[in-house]
Protein backbone atom coordinates (compact mmCIF):
# COMPACT_ATOMS: atom_id res chain seq x y z
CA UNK A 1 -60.58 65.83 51.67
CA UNK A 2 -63.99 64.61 52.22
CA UNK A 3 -64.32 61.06 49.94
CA UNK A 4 -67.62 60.80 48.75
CA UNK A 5 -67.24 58.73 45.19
CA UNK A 6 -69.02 55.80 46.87
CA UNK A 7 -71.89 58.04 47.43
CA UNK A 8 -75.18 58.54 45.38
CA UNK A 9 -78.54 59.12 45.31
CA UNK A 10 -80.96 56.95 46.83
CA UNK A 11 -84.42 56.58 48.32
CA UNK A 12 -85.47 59.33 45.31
CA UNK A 13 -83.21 61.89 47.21
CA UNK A 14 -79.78 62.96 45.08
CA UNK A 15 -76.77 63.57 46.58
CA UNK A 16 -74.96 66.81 44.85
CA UNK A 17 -71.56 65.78 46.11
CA UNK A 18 -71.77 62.42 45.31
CA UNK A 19 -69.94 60.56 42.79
CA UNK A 20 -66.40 61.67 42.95
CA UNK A 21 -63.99 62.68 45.82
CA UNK A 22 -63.67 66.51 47.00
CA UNK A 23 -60.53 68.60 48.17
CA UNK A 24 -61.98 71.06 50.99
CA UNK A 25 -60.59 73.94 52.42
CA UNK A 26 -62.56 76.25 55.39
CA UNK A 27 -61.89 79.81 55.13
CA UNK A 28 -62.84 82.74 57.35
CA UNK A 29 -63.64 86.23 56.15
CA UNK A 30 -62.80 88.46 59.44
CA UNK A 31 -61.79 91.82 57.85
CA UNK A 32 -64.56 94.49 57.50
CA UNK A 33 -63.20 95.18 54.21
CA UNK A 34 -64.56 92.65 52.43
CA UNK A 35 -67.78 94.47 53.20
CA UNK A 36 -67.12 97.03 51.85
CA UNK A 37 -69.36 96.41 49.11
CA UNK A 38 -73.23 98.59 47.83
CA UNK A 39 -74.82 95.28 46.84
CA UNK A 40 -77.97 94.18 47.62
CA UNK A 41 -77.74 90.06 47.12
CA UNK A 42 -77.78 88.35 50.48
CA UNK A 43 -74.31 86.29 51.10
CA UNK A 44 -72.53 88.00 47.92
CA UNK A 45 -69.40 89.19 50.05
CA UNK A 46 -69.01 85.00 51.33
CA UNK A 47 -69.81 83.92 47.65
CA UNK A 48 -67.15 86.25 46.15
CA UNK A 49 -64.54 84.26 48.55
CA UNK A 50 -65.87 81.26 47.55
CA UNK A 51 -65.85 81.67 44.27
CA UNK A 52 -61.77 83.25 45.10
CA UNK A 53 -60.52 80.22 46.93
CA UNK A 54 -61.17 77.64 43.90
CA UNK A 55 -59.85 80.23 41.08
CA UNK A 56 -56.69 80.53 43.41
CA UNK A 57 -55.85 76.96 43.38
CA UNK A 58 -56.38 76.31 39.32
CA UNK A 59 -53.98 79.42 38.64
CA UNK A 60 -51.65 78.01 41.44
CA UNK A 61 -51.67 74.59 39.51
CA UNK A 62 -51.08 75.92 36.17
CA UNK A 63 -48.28 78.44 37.39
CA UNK A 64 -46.62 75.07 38.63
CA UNK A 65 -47.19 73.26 35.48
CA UNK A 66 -45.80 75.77 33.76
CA UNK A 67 -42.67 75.94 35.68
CA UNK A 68 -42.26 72.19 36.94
CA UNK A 69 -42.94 70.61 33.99
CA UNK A 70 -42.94 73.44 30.87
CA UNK A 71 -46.66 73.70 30.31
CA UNK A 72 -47.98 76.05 27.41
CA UNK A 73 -50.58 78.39 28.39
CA UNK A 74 -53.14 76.40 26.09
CA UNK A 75 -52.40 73.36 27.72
CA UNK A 76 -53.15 71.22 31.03
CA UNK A 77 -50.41 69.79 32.87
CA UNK A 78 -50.07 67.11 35.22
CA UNK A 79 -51.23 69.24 38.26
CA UNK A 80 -54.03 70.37 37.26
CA UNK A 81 -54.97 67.54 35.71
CA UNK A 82 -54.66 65.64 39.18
CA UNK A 83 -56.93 68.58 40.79
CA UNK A 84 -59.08 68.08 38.22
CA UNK A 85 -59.81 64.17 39.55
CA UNK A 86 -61.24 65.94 42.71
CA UNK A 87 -65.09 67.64 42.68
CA UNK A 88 -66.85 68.64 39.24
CA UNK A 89 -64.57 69.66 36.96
CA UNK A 90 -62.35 70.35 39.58
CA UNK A 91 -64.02 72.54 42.20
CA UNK A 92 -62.39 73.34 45.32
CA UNK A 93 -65.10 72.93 47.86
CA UNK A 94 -64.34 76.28 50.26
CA UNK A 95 -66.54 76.54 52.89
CA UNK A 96 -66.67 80.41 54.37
CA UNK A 97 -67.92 81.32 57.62
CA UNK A 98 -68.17 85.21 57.28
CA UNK A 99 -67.78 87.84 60.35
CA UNK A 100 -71.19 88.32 61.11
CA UNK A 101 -71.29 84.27 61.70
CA UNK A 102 -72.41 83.55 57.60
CA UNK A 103 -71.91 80.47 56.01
CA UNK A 104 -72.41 80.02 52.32
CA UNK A 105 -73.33 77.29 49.69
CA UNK A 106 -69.87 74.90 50.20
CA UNK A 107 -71.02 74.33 53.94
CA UNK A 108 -74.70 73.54 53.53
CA UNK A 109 -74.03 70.59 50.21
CA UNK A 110 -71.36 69.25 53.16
CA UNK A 111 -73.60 69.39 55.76
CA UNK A 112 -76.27 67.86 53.05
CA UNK A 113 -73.75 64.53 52.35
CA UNK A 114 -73.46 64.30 56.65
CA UNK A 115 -77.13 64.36 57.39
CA UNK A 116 -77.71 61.60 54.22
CA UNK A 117 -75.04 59.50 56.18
CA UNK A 118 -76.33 60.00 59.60
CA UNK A 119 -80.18 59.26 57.92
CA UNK A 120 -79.02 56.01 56.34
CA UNK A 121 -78.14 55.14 59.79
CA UNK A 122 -80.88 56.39 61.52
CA UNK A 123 -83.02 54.45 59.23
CA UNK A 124 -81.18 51.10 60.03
CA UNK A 125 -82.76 50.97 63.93
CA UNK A 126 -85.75 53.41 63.16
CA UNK A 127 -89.21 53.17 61.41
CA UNK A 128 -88.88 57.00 59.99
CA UNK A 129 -88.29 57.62 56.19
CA UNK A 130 -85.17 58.38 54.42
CA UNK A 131 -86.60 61.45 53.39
CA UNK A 132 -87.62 62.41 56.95
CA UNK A 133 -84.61 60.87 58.82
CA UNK A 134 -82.85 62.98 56.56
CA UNK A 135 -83.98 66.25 57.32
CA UNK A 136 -84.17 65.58 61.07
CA UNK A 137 -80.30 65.30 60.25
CA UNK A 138 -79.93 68.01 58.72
CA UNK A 139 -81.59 70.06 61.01
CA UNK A 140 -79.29 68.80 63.38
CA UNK A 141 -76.01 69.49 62.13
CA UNK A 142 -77.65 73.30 61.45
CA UNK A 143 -77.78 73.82 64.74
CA UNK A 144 -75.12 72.22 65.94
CA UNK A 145 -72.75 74.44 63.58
CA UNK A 146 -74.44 77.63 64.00
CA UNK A 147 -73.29 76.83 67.63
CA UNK A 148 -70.01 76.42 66.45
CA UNK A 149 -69.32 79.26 64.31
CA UNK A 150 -70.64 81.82 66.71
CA UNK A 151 -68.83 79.84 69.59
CA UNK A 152 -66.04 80.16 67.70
CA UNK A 153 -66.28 83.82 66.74
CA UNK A 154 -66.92 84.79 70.35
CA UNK A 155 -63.70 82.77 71.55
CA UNK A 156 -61.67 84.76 68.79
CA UNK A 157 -62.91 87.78 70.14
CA UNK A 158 -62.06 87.23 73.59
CA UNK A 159 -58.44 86.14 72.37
CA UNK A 160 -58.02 89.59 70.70
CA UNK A 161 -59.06 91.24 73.63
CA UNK A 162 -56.84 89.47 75.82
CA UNK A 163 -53.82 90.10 73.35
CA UNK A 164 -54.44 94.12 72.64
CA UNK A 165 -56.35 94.94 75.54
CA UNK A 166 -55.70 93.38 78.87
CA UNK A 167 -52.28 94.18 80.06
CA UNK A 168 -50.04 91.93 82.51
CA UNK A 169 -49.56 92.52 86.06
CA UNK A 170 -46.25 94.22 87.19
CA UNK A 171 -45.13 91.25 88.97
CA UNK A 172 -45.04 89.74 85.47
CA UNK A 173 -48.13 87.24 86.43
CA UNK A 174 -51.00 86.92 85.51
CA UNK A 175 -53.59 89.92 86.77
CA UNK A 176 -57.23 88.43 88.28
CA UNK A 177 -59.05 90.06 84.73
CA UNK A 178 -56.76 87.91 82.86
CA UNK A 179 -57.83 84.69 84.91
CA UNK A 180 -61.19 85.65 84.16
CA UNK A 181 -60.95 86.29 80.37
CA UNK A 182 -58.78 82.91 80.33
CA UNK A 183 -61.16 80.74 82.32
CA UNK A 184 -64.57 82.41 80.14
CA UNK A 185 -62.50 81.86 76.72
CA UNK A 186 -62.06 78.31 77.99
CA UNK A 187 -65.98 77.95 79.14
CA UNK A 188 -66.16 79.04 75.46
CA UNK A 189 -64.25 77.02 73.73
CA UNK A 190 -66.17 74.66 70.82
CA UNK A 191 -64.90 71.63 68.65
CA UNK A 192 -63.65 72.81 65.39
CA UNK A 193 -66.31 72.43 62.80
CA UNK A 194 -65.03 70.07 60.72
CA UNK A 195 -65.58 67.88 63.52
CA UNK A 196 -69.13 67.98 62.19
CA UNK A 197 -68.02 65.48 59.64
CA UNK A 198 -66.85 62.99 61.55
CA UNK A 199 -70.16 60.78 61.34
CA UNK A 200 -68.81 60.42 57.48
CA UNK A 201 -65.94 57.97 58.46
CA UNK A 202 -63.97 59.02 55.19
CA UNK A 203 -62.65 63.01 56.11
């Protein structure tokens, strides 16, 4: 949960996730199925997923309702009501870094609130403008997660290999192509990326 409801906009810059707490939850599209799509719109496969993740937890909420505490159909429990303190209207912030390293809306208004954080400090010891602190920020934390996602998606890769691949030695050790892989998957190996929001203070 990232809070943010003492957050708003300032120095003539708004803050979209200001305003109200928000209930994340990172996802990671690795099949080639979801894919398997004809359409044309950049990001529409990571969007889809997005879109997915917050419908799930709303029907999970009102399936509870209805059998916790006898909900109607037409009505809105005490679950969802409590979900419904969290985001606008609700939302479900879910973040999706896609197989080919993608990243859709979620993750850039997240990475938005950190760099507005990290520019209000930057600000404090520096003559530079919010509006300029800010998007030194923010260009920042873009690199710093592209790292991270393809870091990560490398290190997966290298896991599956070792797993389906590489087989152990007969002495039931540990064959030199093994100590390798193990040794380049550690070299690797990258902070998860919600690390990125620990200049927040609040996740």
């Amino acid at each position: 949960m990232i809070r943010a409801s003492h957050f708003s906009g300032s120095n003539g810059v708004d803050c979209d996730l200001g305003g109200t707490n928000h209930i994340v939850d990172f996802k990671a599209l690795q099949g080639l199925s979801h894919y398997d799509n004809t359409s044309t719109i950049p990001g529409i496969t990571l969007e889809k997923r997005q879109k997915a993740v917050n419908k799930k937890y709303h029907d999970r909420t009102r399936k509870l309702d209805s059998e916790l505490h006898g909900s109607q159909q037409d009505q809105r429990g005490p679950i969802e009501s409590e979900l419904n303190e969290y985001g606008r209207r609700g939302r479900v912030l879910a973040p999706v870094i896609g197989r080919f390293g993608g990243a859709f809306s979620d993750l850039s208004l997240i990475l938005d609130l950190v760099a507005r954080e990290m520019a209000r400090k930057h600000t404090v010891f520096y003559n530079t403008g919010f509006s300029e602190a800010k998007a030194f920020c923010r260009q920042k934390l873009a690199r710093k997660s592209g790292r991270a996602i393809a870091r990560g998606w490398a290190t997966l890769l290298l896991d599956r290999l070792r797993d389906f691949v590489v087989v152990p030695s007969s002495a039931g050790g540990n064959s030199s192509f093994e100590l390798q892989l193990s040794e380049h998957v550690g070299a690797c190996h990258f902070g998860p990326l919600p690390s990125l929001l620990w200049p927040l203070g609040h996740v």
